[in-house]
Every structure is written in structure tokens, then in C-alpha cells.
PDB file of N, CA and C in Angstrom:
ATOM      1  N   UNK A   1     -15.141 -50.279  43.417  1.00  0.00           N
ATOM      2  CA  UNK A   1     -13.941 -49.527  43.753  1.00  0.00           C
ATOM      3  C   UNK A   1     -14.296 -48.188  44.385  1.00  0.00           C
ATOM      4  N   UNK A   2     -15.504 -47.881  43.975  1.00  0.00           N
ATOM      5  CA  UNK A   2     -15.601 -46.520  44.299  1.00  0.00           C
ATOM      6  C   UNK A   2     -15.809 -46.276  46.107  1.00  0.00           C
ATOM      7  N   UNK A   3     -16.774 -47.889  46.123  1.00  0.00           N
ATOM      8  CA  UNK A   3     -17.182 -47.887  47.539  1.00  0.00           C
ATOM      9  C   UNK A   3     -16.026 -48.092  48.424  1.00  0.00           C
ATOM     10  N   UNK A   4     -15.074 -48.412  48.354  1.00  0.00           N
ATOM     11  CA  UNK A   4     -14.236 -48.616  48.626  1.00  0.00           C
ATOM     12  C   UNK A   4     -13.053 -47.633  49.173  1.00  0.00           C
ATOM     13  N   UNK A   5     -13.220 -46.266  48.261  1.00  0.00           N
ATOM     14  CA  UNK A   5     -12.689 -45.249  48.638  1.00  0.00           C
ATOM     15  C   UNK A   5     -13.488 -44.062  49.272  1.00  0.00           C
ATOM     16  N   UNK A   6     -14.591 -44.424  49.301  1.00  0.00           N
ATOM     17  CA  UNK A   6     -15.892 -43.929  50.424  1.00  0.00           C
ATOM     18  C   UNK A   6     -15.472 -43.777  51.440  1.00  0.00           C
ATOM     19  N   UNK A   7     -14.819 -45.307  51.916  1.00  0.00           N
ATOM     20  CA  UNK A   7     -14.825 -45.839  52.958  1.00  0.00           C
ATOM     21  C   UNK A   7     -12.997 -45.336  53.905  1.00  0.00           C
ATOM     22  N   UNK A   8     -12.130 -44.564  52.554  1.00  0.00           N
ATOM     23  CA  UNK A   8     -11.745 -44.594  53.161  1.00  0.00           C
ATOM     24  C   UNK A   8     -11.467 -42.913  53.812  1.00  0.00           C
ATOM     25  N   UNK A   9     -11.635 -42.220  52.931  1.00  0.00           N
ATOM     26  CA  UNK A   9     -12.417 -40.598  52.975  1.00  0.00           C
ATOM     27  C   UNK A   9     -12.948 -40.314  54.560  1.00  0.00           C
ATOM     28  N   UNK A  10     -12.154 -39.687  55.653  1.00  0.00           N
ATOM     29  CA  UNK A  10     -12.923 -39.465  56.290  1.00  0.00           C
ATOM     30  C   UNK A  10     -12.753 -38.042  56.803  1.00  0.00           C
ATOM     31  N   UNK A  11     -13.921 -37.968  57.313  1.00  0.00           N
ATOM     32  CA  UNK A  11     -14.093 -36.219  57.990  1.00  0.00           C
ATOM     33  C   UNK A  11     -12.643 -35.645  59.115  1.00  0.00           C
ATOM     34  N   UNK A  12     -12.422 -34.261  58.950  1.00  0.00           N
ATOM     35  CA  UNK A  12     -11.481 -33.973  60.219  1.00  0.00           C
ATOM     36  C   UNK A  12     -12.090 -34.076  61.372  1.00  0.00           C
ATOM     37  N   UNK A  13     -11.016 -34.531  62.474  1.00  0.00           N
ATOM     38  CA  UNK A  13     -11.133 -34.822  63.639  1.00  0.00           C
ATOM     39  C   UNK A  13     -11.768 -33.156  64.355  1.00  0.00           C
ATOM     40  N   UNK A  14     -12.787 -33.407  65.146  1.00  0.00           N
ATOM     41  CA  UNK A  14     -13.451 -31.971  65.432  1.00  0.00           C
ATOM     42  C   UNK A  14     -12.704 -31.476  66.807  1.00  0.00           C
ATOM     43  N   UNK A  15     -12.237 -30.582  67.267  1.00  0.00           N
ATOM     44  CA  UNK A  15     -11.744 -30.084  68.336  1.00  0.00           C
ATOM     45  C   UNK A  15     -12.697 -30.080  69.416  1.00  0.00           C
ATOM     46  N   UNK A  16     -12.135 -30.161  70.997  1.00  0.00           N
ATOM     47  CA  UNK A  16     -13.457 -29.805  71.852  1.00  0.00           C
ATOM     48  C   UNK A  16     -14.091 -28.190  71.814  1.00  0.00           C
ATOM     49  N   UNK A  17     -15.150 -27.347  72.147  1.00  0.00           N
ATOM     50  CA  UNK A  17     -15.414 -25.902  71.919  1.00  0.00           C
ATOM     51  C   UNK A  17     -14.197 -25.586  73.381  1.00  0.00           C
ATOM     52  N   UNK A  18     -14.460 -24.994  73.041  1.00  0.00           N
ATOM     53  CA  UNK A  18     -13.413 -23.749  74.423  1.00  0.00           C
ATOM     54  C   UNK A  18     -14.148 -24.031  75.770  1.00  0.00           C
ATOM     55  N   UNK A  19     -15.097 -24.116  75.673  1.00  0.00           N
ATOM     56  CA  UNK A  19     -15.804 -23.757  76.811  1.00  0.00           C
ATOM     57  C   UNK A  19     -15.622 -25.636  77.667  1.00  0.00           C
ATOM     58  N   UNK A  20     -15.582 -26.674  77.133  1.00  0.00           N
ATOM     59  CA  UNK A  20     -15.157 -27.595  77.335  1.00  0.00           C
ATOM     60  C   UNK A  20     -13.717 -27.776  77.886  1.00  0.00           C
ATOM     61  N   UNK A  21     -12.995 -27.314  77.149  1.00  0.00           N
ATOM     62  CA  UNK A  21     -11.943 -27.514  77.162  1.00  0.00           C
ATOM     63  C   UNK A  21     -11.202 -26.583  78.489  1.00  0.00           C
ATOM     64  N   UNK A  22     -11.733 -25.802  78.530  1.00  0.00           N
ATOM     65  CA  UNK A  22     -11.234 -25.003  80.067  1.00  0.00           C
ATOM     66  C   UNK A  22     -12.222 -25.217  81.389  1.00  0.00           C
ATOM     67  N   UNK A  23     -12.879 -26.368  81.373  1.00  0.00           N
ATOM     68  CA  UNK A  23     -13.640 -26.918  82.425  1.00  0.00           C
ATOM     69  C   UNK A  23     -12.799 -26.931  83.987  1.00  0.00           C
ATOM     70  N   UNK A  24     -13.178 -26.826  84.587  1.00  0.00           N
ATOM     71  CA  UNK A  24     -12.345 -26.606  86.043  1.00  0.00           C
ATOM     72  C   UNK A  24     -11.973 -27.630  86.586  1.00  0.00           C
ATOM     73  N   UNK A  25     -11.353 -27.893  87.601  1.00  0.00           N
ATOM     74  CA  UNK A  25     -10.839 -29.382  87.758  1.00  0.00           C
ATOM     75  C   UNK A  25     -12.424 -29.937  88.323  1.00  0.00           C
ATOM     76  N   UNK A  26     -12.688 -29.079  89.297  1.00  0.00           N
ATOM     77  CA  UNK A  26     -14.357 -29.546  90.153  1.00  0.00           C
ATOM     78  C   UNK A  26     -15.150 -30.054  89.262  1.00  0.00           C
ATOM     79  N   UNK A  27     -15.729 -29.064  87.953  1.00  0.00           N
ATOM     80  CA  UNK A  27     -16.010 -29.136  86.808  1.00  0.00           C
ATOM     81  C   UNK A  27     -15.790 -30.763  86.472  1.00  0.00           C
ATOM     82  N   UNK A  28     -14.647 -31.041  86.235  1.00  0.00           N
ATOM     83  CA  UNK A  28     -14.462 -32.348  85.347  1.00  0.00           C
ATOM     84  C   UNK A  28     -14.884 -33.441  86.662  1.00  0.00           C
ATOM     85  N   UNK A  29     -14.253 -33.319  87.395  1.00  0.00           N
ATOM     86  CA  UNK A  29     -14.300 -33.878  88.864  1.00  0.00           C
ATOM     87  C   UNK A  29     -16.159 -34.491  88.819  1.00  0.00           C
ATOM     88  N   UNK A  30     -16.694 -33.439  88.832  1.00  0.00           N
ATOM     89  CA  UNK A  30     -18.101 -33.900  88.455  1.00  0.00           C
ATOM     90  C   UNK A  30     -18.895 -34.306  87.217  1.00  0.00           C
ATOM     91  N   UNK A  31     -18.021 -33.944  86.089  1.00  0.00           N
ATOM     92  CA  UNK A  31     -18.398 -34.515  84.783  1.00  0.00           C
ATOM     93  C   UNK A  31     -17.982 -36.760  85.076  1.00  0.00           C
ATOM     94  N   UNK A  32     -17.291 -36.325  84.847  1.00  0.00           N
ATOM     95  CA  UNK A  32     -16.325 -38.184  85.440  1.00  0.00           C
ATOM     96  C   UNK A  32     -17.414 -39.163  86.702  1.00  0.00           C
ATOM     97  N   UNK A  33     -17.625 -38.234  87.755  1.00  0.00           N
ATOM     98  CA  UNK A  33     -18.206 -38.903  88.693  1.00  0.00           C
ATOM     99  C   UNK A  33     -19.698 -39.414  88.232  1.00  0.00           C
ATOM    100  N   UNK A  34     -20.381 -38.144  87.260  1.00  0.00           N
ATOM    101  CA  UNK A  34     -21.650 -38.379  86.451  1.00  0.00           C
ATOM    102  C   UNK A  34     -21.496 -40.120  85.752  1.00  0.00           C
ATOM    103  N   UNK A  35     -20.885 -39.647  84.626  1.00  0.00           N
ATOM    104  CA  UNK A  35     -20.144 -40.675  83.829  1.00  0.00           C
ATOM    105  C   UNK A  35     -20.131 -42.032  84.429  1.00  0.00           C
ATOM    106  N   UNK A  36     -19.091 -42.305  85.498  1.00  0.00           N
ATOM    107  CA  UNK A  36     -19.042 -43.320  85.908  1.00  0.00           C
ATOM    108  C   UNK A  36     -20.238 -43.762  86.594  1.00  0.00           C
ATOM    109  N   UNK A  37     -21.490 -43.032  87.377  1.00  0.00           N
ATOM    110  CA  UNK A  37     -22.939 -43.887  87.572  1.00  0.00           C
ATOM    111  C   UNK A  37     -23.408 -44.027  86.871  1.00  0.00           C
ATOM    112  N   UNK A  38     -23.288 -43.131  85.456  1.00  0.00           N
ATOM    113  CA  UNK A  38     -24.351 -43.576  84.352  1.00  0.00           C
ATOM    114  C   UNK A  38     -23.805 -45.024  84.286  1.00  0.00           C
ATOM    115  N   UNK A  39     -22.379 -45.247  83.902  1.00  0.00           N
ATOM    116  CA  UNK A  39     -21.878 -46.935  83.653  1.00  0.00           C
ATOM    117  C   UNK A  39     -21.983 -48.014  84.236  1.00  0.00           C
ATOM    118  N   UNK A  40     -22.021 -47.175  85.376  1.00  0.00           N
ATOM    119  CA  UNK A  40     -22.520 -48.828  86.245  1.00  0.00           C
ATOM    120  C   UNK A  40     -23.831 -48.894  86.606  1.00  0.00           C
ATOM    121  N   UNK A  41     -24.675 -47.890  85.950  1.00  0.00           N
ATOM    122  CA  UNK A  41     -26.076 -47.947  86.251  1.00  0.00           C
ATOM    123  C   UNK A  41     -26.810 -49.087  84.928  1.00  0.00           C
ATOM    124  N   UNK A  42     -25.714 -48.481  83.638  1.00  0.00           N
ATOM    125  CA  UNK A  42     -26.034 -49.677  82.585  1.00  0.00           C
ATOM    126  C   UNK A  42     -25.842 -50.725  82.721  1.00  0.00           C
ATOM    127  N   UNK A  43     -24.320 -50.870  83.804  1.00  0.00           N
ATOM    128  CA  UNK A  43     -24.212 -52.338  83.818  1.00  0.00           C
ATOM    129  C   UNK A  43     -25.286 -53.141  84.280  1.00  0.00           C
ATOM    130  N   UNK A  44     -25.465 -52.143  85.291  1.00  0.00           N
ATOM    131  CA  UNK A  44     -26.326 -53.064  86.657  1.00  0.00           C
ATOM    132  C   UNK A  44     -27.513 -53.430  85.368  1.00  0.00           C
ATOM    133  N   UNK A  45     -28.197 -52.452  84.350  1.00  0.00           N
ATOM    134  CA  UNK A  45     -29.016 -53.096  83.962  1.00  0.00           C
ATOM    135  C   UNK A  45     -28.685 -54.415  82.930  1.00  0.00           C
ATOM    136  N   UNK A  46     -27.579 -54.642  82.497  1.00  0.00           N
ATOM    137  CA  UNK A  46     -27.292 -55.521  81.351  1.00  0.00           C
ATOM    138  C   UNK A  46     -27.371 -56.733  82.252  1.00  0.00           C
ATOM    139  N   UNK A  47     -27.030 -56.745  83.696  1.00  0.00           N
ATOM    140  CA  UNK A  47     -26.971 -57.698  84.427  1.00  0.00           C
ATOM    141  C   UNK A  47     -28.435 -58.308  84.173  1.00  0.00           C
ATOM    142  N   UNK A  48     -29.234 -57.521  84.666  1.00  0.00           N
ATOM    143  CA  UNK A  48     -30.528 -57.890  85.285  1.00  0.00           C
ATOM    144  C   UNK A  48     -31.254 -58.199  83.553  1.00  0.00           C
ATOM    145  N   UNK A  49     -30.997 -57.794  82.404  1.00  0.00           N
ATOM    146  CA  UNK A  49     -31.340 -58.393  81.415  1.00  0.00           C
ATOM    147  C   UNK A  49     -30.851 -59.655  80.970  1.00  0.00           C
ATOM    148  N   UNK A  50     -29.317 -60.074  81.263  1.00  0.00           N
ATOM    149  CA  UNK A  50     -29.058 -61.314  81.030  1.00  0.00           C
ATOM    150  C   UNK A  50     -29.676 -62.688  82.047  1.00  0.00           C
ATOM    151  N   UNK A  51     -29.893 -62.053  83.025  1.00  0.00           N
ATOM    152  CA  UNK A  51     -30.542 -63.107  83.937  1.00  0.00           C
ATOM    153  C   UNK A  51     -32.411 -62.947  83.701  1.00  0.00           C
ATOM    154  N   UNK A  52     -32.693 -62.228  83.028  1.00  0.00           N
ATOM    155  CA  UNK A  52     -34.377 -62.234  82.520  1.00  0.00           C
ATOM    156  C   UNK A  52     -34.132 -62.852  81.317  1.00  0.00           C
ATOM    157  N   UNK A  53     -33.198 -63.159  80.230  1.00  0.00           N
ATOM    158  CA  UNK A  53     -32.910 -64.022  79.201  1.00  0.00           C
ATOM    159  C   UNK A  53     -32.810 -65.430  79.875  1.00  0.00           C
ATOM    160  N   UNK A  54     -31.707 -65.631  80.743  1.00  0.00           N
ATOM    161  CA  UNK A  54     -31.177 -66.800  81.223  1.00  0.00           C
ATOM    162  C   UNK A  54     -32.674 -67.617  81.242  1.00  0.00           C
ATOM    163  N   UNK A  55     -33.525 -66.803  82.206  1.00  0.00           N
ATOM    164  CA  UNK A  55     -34.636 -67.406  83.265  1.00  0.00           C
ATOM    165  C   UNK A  55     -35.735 -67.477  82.528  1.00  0.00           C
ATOM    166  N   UNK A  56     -35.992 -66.980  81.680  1.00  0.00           N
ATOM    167  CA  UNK A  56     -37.426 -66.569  80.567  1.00  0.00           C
ATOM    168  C   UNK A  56     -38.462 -68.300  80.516  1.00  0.00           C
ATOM    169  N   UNK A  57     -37.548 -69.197  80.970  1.00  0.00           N
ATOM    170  CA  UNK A  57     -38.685 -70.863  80.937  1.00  0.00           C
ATOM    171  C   UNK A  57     -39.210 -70.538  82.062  1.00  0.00           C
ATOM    172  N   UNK A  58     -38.474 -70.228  83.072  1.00  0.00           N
ATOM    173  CA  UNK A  58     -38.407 -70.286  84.842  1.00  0.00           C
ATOM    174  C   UNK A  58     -39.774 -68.804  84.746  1.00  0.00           C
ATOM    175  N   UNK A  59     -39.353 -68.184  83.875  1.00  0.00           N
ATOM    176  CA  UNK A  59     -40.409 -67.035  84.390  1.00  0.00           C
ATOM    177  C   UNK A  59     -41.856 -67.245  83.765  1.00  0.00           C
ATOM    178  N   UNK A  60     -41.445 -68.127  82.670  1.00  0.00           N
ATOM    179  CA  UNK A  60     -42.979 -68.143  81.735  1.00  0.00           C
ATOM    180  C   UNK A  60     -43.673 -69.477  82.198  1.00  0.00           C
ATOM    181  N   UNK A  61     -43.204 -70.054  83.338  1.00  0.00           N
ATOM    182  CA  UNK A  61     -43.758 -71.373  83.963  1.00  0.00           C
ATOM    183  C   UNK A  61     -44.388 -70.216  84.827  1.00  0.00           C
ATOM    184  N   UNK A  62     -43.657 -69.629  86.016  1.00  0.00           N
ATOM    185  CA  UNK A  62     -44.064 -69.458  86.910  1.00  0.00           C
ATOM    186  C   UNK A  62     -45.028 -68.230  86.316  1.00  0.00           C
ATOM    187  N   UNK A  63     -45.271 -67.889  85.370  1.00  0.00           N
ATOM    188  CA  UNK A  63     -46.359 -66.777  85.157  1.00  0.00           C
ATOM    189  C   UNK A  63     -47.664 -67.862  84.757  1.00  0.00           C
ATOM    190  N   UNK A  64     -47.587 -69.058  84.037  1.00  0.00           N
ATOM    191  CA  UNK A  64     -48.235 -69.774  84.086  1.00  0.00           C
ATOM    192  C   UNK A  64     -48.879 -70.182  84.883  1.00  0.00           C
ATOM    193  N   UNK A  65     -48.484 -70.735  85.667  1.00  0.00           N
ATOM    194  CA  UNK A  65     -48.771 -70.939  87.486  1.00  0.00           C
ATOM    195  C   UNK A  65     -49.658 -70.058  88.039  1.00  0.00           C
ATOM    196  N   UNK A  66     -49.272 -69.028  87.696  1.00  0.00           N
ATOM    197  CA  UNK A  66     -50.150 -68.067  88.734  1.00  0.00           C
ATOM    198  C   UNK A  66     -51.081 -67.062  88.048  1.00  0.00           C
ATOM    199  N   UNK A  67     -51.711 -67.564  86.802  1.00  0.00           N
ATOM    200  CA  UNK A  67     -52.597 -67.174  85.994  1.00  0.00           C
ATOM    201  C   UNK A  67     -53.756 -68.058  86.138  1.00  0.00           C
ATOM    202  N   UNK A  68     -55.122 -66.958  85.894  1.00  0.00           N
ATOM    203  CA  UNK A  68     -56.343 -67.528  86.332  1.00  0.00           C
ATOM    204  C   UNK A  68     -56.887 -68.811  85.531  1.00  0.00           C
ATOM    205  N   UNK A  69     -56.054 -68.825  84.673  1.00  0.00           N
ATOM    206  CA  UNK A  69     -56.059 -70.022  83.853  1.00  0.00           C
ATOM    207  C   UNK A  69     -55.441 -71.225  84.025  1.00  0.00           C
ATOM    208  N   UNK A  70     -54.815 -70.984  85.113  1.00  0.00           N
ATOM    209  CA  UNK A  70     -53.946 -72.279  85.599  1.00  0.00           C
ATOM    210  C   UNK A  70     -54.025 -73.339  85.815  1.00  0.00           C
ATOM    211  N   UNK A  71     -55.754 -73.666  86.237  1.00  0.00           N
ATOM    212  CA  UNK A  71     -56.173 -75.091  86.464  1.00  0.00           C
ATOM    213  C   UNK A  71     -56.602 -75.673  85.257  1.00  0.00           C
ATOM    214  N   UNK A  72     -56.803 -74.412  83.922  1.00  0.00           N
ATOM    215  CA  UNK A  72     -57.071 -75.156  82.595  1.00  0.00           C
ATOM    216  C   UNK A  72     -56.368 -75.845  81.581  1.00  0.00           C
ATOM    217  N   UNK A  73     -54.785 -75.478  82.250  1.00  0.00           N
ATOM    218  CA  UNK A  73     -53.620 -75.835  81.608  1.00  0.00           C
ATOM    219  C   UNK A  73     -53.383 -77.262  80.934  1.00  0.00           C
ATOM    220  N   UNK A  74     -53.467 -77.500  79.746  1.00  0.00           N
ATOM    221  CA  UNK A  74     -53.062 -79.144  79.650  1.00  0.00           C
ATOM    222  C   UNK A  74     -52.031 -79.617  80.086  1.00  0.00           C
ATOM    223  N   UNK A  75     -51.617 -80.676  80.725  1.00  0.00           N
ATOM    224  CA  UNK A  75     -50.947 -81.418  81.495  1.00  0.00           C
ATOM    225  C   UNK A  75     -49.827 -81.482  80.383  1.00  0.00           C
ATOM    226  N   UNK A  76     -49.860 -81.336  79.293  1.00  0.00           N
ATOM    227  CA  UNK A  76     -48.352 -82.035  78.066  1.00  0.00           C
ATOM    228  C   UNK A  76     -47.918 -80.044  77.868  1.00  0.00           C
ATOM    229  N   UNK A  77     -48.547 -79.370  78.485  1.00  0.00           N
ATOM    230  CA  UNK A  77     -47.342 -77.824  78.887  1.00  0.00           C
ATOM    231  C   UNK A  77     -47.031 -77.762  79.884  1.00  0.00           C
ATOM    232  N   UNK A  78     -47.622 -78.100  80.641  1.00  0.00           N
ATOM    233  CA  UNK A  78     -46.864 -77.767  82.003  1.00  0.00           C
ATOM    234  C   UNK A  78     -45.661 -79.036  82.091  1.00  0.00           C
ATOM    235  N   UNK A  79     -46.142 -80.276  81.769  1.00  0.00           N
ATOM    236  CA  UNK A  79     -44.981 -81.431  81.410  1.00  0.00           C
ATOM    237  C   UNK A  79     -43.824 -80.685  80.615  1.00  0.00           C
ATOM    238  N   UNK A  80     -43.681 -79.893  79.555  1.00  0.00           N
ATOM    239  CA  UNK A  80     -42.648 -79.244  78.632  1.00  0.00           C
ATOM    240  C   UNK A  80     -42.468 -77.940  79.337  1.00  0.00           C
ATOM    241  N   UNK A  81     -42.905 -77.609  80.141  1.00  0.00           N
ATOM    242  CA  UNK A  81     -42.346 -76.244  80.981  1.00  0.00           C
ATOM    243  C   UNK A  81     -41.322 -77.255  81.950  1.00  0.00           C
ATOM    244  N   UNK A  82     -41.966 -78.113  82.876  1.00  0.00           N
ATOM    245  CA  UNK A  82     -40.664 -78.844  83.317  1.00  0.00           C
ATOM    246  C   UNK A  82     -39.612 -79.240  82.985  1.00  0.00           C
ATOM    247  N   UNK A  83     -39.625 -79.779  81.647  1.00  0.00           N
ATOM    248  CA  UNK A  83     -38.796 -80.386  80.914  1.00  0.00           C
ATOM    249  C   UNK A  83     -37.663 -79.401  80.894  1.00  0.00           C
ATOM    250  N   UNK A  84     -37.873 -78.234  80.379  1.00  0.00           N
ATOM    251  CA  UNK A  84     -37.135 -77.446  79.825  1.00  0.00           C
ATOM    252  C   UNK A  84     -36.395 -76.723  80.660  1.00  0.00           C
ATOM    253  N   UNK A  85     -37.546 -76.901  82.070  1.00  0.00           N
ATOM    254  CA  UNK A  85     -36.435 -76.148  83.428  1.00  0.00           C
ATOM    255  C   UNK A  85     -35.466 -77.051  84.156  1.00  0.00           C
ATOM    256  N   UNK A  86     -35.805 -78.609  83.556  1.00  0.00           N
ATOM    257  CA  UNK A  86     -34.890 -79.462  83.974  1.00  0.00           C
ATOM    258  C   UNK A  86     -33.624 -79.532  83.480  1.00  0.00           C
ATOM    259  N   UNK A  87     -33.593 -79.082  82.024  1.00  0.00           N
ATOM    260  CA  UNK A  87     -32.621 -78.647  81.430  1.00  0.00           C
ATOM    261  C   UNK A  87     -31.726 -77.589  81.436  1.00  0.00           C
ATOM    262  N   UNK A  88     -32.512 -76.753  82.060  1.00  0.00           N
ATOM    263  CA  UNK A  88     -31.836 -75.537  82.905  1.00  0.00           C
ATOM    264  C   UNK A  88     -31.013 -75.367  84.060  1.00  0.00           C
ATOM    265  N   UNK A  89     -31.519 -76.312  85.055  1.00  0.00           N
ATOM    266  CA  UNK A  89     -30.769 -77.040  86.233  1.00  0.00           C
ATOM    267  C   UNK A  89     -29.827 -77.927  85.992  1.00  0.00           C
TER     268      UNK A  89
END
């Protein structure tokens, strides 16, 4: 019970300082414009992480491939690297 009313206890809402709060229009104008490249700078990266998830068979074949070890490869991995990119396609 107790945790319970922990949870529901919360701190006052904090005001912005002054100095925030009387920001100039230019001021905000360039706070916002910041803002919005940081967001689509994350997006762009969440993109490029979901397609390095997607691809991770496609990438760990082809790193296979082109490692100096490549001609030592047993034939039943590189067979299950296909497999798995066939399943991907």
C-alpha cells in the first residue's frame, strides 16, 4: 500500500527561469529550427538501424565472403547463410 501511494505523490510542476521564458521570437525561431534537425537527424538514424537489423544475415554473409578466410569456410555455413537469406527474400 505504501508503494502505491509513492506512486502517487508527485513533485510541483517547475516553471520555465525568466530568461527562457522571454526568449525573442528569432530566439525561439532558432531554438525550434535546432530541435527539429536534431529529430530528423535521429530519425534518419533509427532508419539506418532498422535496416542494419533487417539485413544483419545479408551483412554477416557478405562479411564472410570477403574475409581472408573465405576459401576456408565449410560448405554447411555458407549453405545456412543462404538458407537464411532465402528466407529473407
Amino acid at each position: 500500500r505504501k508503494a502505491a501511494l509513492r506512486l502517487l505523490d508527485r513533485p510541483d510542476t517547475t516553471e520555465l527561469p525568466p530568461s527562457v521564458a522571454l526568449l525573442g521570437a528569432g530566439d525561439r525561431d532558432a531554438a525550434a529550427t535546432l530541435l527539429q534537425r536534431l529529430l530528423r537527424g535521429r530519425a534518419a538514424q533509427n532508419i539506418m538501424y532498422e535496416g542494419k537489423v533487417r539485413r544483419a544475415d545479408l551483412i554477416a554473409e557478405l562479411r564472410l565472403e570477403g574475409s581472408p578466410e573465405a576459401g576456408r569456410t565449410r560448405p554447411e555455413q555458407r549453405n545456412n547463410a543462404l538458407v537464411r537469406l532465402d528466407g529473407l527474400l
